[in-house]
C-alpha atoms as a PDB file:
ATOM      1  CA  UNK A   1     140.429 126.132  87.465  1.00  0.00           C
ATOM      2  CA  UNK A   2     139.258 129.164  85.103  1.00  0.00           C
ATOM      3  CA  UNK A   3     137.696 130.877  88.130  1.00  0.00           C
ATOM      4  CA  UNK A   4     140.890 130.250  90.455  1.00  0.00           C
ATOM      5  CA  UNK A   5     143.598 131.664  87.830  1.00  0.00           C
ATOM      6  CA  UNK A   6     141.850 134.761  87.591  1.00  0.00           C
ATOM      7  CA  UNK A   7     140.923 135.202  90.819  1.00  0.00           C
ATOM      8  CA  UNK A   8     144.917 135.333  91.858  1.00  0.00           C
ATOM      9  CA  UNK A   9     145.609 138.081  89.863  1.00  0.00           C
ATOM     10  CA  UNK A  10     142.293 139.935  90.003  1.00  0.00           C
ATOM     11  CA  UNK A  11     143.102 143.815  89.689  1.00  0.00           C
ATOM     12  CA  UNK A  12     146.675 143.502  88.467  1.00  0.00           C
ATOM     13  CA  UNK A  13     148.015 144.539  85.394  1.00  0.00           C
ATOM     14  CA  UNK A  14     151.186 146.037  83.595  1.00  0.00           C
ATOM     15  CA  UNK A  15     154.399 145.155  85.374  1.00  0.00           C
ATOM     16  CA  UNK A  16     152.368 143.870  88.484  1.00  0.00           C
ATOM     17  CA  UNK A  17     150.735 141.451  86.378  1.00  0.00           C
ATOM     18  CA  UNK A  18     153.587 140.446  84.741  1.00  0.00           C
ATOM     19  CA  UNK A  19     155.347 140.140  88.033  1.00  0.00           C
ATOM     20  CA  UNK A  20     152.832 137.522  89.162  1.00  0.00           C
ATOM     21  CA  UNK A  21     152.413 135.444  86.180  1.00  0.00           C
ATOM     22  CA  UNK A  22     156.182 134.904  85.730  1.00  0.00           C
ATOM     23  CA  UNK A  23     156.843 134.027  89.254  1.00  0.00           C
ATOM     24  CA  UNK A  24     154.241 131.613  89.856  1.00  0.00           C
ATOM     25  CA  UNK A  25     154.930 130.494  86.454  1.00  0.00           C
ATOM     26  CA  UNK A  26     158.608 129.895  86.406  1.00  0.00           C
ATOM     27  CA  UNK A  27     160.034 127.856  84.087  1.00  0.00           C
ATOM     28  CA  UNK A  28     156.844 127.712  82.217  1.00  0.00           C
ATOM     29  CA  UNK A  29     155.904 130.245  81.063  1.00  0.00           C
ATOM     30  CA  UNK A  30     156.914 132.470  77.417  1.00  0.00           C
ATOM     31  CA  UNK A  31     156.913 135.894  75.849  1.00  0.00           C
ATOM     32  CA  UNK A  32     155.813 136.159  72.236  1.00  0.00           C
ATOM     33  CA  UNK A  33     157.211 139.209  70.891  1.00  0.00           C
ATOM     34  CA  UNK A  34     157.252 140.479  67.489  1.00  0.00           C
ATOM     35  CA  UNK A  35     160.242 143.405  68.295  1.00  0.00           C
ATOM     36  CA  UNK A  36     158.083 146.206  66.471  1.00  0.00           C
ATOM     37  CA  UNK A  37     156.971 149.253  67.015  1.00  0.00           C
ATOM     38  CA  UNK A  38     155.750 148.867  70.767  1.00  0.00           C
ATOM     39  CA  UNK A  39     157.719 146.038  71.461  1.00  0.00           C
ATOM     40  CA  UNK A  40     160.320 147.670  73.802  1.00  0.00           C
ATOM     41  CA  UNK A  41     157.254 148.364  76.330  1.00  0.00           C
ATOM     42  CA  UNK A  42     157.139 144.465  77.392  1.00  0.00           C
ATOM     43  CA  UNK A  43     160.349 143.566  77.064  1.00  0.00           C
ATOM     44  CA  UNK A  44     161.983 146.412  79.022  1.00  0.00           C
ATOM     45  CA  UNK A  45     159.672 144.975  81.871  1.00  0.00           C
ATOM     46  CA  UNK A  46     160.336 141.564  81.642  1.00  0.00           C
ATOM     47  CA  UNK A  47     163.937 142.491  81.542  1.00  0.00           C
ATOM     48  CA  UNK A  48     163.441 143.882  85.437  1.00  0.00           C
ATOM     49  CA  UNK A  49     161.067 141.236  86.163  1.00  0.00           C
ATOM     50  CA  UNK A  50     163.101 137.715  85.303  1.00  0.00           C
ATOM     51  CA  UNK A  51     166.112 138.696  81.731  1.00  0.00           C
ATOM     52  CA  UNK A  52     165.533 134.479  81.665  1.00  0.00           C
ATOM     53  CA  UNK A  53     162.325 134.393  80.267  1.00  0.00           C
ATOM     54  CA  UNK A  54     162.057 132.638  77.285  1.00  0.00           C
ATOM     55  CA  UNK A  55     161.659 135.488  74.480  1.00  0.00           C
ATOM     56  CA  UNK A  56     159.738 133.715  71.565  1.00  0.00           C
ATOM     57  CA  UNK A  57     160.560 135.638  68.268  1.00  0.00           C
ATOM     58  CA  UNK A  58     158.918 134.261  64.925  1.00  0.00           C
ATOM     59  CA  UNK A  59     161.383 134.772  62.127  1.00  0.00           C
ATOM     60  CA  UNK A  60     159.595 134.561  59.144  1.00  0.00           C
ATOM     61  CA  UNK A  61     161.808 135.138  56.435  1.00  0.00           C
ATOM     62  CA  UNK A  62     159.789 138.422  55.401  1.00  0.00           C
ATOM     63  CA  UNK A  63     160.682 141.005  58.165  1.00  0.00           C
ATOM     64  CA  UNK A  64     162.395 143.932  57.392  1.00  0.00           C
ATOM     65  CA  UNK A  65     166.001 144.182  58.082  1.00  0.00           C
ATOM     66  CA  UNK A  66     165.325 147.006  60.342  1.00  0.00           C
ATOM     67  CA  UNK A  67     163.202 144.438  62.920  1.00  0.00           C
ATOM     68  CA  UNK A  68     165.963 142.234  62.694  1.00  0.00           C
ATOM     69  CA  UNK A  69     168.500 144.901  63.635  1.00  0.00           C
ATOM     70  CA  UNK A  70     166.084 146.335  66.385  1.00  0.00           C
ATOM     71  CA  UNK A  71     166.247 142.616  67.696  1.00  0.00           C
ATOM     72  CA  UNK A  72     169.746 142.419  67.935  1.00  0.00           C
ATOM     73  CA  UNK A  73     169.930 146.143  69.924  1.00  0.00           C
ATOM     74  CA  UNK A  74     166.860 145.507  72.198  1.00  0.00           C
ATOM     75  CA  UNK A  75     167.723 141.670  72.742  1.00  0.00           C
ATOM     76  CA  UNK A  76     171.412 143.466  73.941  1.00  0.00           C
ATOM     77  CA  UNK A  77     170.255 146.449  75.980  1.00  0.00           C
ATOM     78  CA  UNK A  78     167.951 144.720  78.207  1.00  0.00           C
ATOM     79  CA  UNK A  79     169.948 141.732  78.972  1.00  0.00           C
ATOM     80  CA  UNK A  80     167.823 139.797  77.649  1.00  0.00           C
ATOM     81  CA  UNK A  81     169.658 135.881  77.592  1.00  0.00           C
ATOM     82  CA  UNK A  82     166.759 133.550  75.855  1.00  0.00           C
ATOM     83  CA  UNK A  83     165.412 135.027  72.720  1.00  0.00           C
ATOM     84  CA  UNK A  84     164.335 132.209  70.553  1.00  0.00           C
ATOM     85  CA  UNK A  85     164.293 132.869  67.179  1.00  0.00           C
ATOM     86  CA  UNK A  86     161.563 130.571  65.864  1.00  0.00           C
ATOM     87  CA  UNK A  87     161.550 129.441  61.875  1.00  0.00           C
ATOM     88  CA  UNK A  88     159.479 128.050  59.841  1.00  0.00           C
ATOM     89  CA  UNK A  89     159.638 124.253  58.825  1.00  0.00           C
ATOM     90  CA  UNK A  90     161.449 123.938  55.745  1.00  0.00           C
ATOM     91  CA  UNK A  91     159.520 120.986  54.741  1.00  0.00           C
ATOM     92  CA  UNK A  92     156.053 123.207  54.865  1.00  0.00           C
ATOM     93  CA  UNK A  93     157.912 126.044  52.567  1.00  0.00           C
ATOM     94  CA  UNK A  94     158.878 123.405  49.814  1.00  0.00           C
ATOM     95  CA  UNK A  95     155.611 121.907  49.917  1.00  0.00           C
ATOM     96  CA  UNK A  96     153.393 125.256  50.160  1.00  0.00           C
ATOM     97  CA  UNK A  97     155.696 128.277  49.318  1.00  0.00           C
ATOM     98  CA  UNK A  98     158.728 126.926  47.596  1.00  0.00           C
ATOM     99  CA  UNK A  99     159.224 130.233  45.346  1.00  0.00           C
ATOM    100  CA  UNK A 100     158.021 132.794  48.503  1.00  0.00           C
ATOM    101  CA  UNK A 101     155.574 134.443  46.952  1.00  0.00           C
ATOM    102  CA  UNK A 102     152.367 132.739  48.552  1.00  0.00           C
ATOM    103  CA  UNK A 103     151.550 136.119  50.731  1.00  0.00           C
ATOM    104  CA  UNK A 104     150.481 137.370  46.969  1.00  0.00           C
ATOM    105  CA  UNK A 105     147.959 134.693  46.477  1.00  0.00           C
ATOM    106  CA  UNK A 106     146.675 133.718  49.918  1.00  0.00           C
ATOM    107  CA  UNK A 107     148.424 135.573  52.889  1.00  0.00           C
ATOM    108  CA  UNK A 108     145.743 133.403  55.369  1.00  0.00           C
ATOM    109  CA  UNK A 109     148.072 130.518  54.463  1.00  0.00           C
ATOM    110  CA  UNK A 110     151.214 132.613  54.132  1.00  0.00           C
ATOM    111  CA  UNK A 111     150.575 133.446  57.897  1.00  0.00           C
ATOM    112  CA  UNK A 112     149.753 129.904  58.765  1.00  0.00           C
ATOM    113  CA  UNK A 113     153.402 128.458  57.455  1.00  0.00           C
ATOM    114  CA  UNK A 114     155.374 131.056  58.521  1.00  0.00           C
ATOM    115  CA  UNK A 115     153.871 131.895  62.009  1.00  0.00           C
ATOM    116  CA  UNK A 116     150.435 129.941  63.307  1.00  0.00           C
ATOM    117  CA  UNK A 117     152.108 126.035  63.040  1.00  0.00           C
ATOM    118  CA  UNK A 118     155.708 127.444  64.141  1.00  0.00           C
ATOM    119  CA  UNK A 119     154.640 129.061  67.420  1.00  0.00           C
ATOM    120  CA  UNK A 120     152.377 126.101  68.262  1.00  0.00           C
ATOM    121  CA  UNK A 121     155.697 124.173  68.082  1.00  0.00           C
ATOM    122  CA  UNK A 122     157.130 126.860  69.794  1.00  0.00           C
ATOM    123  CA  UNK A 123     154.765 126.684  72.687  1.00  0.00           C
ATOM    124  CA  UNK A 124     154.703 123.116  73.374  1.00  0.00           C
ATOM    125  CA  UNK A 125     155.690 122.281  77.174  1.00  0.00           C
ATOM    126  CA  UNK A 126     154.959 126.024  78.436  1.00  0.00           C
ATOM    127  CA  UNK A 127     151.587 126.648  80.660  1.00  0.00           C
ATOM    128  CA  UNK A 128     151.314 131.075  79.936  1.00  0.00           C
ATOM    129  CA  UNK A 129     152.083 132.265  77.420  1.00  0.00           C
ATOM    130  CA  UNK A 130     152.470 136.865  77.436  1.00  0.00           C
ATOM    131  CA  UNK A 131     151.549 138.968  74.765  1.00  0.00           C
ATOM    132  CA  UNK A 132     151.578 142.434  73.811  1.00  0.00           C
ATOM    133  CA  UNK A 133     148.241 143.275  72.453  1.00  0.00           C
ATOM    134  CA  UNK A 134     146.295 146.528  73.364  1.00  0.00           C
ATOM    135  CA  UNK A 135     142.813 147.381  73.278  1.00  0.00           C
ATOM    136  CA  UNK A 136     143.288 150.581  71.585  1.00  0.00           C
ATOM    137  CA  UNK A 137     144.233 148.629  68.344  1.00  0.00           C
ATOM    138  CA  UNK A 138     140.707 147.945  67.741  1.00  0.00           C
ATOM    139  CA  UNK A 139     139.435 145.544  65.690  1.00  0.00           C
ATOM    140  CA  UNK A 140     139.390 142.035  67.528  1.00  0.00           C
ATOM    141  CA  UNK A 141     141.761 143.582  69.991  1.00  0.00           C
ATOM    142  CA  UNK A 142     139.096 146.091  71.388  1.00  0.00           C
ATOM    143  CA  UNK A 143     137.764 143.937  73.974  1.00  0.00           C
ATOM    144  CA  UNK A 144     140.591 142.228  74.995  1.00  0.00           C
ATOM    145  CA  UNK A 145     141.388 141.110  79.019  1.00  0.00           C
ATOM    146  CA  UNK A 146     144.203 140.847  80.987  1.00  0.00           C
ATOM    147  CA  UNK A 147     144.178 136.591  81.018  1.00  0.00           C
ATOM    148  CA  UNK A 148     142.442 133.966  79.340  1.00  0.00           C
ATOM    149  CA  UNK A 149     142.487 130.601  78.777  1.00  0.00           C
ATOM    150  CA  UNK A 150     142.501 129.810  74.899  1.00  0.00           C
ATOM    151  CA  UNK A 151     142.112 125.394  75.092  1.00  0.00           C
ATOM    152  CA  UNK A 152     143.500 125.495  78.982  1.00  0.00           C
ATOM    153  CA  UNK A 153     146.911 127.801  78.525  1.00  0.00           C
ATOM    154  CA  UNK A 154     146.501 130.895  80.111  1.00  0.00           C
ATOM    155  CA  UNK A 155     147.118 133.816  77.899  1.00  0.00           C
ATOM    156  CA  UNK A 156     148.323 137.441  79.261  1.00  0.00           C
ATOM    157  CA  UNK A 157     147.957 141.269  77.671  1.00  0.00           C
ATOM    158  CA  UNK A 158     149.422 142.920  80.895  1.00  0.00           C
ATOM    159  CA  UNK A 159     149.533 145.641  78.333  1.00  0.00           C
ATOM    160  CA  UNK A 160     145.934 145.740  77.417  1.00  0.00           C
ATOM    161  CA  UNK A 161     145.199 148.946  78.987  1.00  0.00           C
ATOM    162  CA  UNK A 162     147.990 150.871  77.908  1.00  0.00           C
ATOM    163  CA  UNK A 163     147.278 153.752  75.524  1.00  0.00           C
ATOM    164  CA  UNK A 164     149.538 154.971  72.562  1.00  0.00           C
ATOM    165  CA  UNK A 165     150.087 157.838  75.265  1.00  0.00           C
ATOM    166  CA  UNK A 166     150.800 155.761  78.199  1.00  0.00           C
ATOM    167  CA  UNK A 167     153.132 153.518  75.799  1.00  0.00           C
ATOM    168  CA  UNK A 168     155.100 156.535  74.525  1.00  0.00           C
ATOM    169  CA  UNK A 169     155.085 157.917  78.213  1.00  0.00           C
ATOM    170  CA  UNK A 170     157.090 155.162  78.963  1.00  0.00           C
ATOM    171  CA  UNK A 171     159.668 154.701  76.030  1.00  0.00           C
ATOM    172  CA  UNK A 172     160.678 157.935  77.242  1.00  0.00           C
ATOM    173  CA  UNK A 173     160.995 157.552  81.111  1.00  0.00           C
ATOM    174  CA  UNK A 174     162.895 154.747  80.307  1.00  0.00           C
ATOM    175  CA  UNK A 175     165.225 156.097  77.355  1.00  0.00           C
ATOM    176  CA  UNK A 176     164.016 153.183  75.202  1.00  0.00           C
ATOM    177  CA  UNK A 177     165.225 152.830  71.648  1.00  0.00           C
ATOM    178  CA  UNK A 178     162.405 152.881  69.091  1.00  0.00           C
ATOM    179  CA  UNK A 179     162.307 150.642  66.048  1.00  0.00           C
ATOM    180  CA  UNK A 180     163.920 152.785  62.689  1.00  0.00           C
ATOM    181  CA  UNK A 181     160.730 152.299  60.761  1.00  0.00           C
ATOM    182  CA  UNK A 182     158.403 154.290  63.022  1.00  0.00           C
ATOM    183  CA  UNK A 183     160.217 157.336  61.838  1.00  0.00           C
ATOM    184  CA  UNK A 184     159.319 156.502  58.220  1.00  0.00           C
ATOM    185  CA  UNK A 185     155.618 156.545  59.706  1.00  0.00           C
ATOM    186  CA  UNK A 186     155.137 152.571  60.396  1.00  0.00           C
ATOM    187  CA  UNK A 187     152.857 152.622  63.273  1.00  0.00           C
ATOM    188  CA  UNK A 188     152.503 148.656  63.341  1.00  0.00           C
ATOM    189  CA  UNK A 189     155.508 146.835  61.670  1.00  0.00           C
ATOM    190  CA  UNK A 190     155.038 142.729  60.606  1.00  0.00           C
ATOM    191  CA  UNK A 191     156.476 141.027  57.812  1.00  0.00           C
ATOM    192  CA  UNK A 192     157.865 143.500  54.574  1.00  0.00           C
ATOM    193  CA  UNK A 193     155.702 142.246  52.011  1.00  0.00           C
ATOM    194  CA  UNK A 194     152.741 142.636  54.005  1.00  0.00           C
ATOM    195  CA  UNK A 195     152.951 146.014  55.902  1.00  0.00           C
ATOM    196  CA  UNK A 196     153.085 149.470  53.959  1.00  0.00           C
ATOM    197  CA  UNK A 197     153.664 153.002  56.527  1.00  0.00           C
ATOM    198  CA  UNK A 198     150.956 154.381  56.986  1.00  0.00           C
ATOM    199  CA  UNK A 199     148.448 154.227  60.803  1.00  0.00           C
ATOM    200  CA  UNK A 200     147.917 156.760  63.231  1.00  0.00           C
ATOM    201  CA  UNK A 201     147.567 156.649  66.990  1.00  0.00           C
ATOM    202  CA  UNK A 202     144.398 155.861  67.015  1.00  0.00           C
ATOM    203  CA  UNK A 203     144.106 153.384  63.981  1.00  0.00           C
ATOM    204  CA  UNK A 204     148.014 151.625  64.072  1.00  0.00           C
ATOM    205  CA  UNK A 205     146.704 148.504  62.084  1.00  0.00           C
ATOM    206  CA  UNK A 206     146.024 150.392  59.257  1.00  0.00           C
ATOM    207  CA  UNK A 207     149.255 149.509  57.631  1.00  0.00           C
ATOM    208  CA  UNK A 208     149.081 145.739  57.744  1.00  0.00           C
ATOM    209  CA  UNK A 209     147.302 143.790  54.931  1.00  0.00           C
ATOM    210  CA  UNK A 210     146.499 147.496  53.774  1.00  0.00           C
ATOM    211  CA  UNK A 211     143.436 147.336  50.943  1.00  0.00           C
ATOM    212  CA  UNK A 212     142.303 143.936  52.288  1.00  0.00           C
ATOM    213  CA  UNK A 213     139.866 142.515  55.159  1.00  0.00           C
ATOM    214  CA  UNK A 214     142.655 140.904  56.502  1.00  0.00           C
ATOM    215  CA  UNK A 215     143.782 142.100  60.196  1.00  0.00           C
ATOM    216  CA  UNK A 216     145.162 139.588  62.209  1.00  0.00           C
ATOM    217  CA  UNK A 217     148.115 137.027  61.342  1.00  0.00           C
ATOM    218  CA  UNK A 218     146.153 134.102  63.109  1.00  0.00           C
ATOM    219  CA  UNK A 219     148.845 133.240  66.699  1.00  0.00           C
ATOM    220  CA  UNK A 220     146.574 134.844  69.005  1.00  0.00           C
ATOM    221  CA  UNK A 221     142.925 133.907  67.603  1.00  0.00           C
ATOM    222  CA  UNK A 222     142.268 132.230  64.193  1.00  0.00           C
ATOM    223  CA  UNK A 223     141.998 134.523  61.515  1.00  0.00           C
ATOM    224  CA  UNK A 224     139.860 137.126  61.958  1.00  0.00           C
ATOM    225  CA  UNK A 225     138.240 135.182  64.491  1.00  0.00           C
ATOM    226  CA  UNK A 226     137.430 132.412  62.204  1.00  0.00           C
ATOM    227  CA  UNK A 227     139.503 128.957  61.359  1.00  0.00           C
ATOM    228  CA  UNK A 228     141.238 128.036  58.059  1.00  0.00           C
ATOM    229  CA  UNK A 229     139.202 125.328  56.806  1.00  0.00           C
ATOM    230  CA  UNK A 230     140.288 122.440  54.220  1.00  0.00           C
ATOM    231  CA  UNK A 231     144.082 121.831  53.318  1.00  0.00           C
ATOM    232  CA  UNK A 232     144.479 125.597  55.322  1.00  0.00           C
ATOM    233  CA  UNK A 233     143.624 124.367  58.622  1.00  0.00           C
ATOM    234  CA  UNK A 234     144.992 126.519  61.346  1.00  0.00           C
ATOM    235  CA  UNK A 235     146.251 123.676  63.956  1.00  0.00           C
ATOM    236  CA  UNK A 236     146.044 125.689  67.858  1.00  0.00           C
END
């Protein structure tokens, strides 16, 4: 089955690949997006591609208002007609994080809560699932392909290639709005308490979980490539 998948859309990526994926996919298949900083890349072509496609947005509870707002003006200048703004179970927060403050103490679990156990609710009943990672973020991300198949859903990074060049490139061909913070020198925008300005082109991580080892949230690999064990388990 592996073999198969990839063999269909050997050689494509971008808005070809995304093309493919949501066509053969229909119906099943979702968009993760954050709405940050290079957000407007991937949604501006799924907008041309299918403005249907379920739009999976984790709300946290920690985002700046500025993501929020960039939602609402992206989400209405592409035409985009299923964004699913995705909470956290209010149960877990009174249980784990009743006074909000847990990204203080242990953001692993913060993450968990607020975005890991959500989007695997999230996710249930679609087959793809289309992400926005690049390679140039380093890190894990550095060898990342086009598709995979994390436990038999096939992931795609039709944006894997793309530089910070090629992504600017095309904001501007296309006239796309950018998100406010990245003029206050936010190169990679996540939740408020967790993301300070700061990055450059070639590092734009560098302002998440700043002065820790911390560098991925946990919804596209577990943490930092390895799983929450005990009463942290990260469920996938």
């Amino acid at each position: 089955m592996e073999r198969s998948i990839f063999e269909n859309y050997a050689g494509l990526e971008a808005r070809q690949l995304l093309d493919a994926v949501l066509r053969d996919f229909a119906g099943r298949a979702a968009v993760v997006s954050s709405f940050g900083a290079e957000s407007a890349v991937l949604l501006h072509m799924v907008s041309e591609v299918n403005r249907a496609t379920p739009i999976i947005f984790l709300d946290t509870g920690k985002h700046f208002w500025e993501t929020l707002h960039h939602r609402a003006r992206l989400t209405d200048r592409l035409g985009l007609v299923d964004v699913r703004s995705i909470a956290p179970d209010q149960a877990d927060l009174a249980s784990t994080d009743p006074e909000g403050t847990l990204y203080r103490t242990d953001a692993d679990h913060c993450c968990n809560i607020r975005k890991t156990l959500p989007l695997k609710r999230a996710l249930d009943g679609f087959d793809a699932v289309v992400s926005g990672r690049k390679r140039y973020h380093g890190s894990a991300r550095a060898t990342l392909d086009f598709l995979s198949l994390p436990e038999g859903r096939l992931k795609v990074d039709p944006l894997a290639g793309f530089s910070a060049l090629d992504l600017q490139a095309y904001m501007t061909a296309h006239d796309l709005p950018v998100h406010p913070l990245t003029e206050a020198g936010y190169y990679s925008i996540g939740c408020e308490p967790c993301t300070t300005s700061g990055g450059s082109a070639e590092d734009p991580r560098a302002g998440r979980w700043a002065g820790s080892a911390k560098t991925e949230c946990g919804i596209h690999w577990t943490v930092n490539g390895q799983p929450i064990r005990g009463s942290r388990e990260v469920c996938h």
